[in-house]
Protein backbone atom coordinates (compact mmCIF):
# COMPACT_ATOMS: atom_id res chain seq x y z
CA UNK A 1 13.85 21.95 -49.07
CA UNK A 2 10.53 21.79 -50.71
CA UNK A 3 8.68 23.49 -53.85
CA UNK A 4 5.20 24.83 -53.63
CA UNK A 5 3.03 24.64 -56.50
CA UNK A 6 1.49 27.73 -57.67
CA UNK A 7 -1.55 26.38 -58.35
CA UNK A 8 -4.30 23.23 -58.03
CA UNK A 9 -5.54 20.99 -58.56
CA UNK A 10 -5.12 20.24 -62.10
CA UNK A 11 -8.03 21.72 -64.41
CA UNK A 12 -8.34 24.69 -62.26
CA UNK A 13 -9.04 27.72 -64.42
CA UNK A 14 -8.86 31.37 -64.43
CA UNK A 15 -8.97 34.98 -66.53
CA UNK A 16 -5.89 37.30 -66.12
CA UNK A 17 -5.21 40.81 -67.82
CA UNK A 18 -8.71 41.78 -68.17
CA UNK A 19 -10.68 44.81 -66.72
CA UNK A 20 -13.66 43.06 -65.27
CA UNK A 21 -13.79 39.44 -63.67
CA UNK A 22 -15.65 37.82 -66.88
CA UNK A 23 -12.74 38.63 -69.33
CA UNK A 24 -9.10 37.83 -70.15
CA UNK A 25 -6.39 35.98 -71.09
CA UNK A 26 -7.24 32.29 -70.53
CA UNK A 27 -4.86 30.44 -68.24
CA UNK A 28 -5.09 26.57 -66.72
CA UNK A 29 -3.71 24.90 -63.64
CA UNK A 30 -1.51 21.99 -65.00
CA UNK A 31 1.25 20.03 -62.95
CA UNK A 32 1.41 22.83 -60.44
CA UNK A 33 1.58 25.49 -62.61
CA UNK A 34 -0.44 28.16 -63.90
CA UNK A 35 -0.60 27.59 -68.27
CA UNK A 36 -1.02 29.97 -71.01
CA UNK A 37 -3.75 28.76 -73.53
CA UNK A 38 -2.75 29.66 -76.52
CA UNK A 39 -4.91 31.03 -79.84
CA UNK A 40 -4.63 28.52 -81.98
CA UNK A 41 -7.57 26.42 -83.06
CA UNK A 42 -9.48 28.81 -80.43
CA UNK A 43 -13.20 29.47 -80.94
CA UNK A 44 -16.44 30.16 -79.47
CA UNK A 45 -17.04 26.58 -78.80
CA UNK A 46 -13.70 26.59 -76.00
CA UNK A 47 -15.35 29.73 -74.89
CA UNK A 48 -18.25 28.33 -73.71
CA UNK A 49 -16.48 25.54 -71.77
CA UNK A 50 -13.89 28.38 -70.14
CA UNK A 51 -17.52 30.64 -69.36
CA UNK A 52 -19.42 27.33 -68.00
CA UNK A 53 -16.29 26.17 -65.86
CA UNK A 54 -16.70 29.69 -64.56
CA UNK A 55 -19.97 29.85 -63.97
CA UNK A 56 -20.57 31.85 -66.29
CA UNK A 57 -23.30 31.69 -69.06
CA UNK A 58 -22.00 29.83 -71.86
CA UNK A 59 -24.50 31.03 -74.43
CA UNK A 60 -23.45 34.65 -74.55
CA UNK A 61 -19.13 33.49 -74.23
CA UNK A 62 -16.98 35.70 -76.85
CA UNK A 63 -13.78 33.87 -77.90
CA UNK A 64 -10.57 36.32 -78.57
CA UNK A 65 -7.50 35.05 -79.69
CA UNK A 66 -3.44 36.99 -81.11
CA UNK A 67 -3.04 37.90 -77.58
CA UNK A 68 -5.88 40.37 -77.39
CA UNK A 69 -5.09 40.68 -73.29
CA UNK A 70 -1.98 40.55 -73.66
CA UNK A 71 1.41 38.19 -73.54
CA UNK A 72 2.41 35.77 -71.01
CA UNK A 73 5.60 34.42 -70.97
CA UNK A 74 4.70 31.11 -69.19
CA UNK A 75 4.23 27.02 -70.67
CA UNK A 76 1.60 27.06 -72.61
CA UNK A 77 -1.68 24.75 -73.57
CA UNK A 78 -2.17 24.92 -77.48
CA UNK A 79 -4.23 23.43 -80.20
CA UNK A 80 -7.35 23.02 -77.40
CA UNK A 81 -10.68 21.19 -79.07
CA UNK A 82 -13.76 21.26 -77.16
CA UNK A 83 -16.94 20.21 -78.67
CA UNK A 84 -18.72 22.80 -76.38
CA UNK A 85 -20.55 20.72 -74.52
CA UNK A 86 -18.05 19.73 -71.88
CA UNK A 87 -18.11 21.04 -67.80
CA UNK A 88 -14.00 21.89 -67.76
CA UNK A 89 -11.27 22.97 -70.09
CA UNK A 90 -9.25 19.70 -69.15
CA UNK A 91 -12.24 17.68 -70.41
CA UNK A 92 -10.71 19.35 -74.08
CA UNK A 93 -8.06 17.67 -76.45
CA UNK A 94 -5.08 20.16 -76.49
CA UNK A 95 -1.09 19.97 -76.29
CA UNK A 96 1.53 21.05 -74.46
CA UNK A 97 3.56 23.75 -76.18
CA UNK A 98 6.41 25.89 -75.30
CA UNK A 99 5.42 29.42 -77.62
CA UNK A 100 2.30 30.60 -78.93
CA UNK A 101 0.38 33.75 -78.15
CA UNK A 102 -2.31 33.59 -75.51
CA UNK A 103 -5.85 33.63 -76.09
């Protein structure tokens, strides 16, 4: 037998639930699986890293947070700190978590 992760490598990111590329509910590769990040502590500064990991511009990243695109019932990422200035999400302090609501 064998099991597949869904996902990889580790720090890969990407935006689910939204109605254009550039927005959504955060989620991160971790162990093999795709993560939840939740709300809490979320702000403009973990924004910037999600938009810059994306290739996105950083400068103009909106931070959401309560779920605003919606629930996923999946292991979660919480409490994530980023200073702003960081190239990945991993890069971030966080925790693992079993229930929050998603960013």
């Amino acid at each position: 037998g064998v099991i597949c992760p869904t996902c990889g490598p580790d720090g890969a990111i990407r935006l689910s639930n939204g109605l254009a590329p550039e927005e959504g509910t955060v989620e991160i590769c971790f162990s093999g699986i795709w993560r939840s990040v939740c709300h809490s502590s979320w702000d403009h500064k973990d924004a910037f890293v999600v938009c810059r990991q994306l290739g996105y511009p950083a400068t103009a990243a909106h931070a959401f947070s309560g779920a605003y695109f919606g629930e996923h019932p999946r292991p979660n990422i919480s409490r994530v700190l980023c200073y702003g200035n960081e190239s990945k999400l991993l890069d971030c302090s966080y925790t693992n978590t079993t229930t929050c609501s998603p960013t």
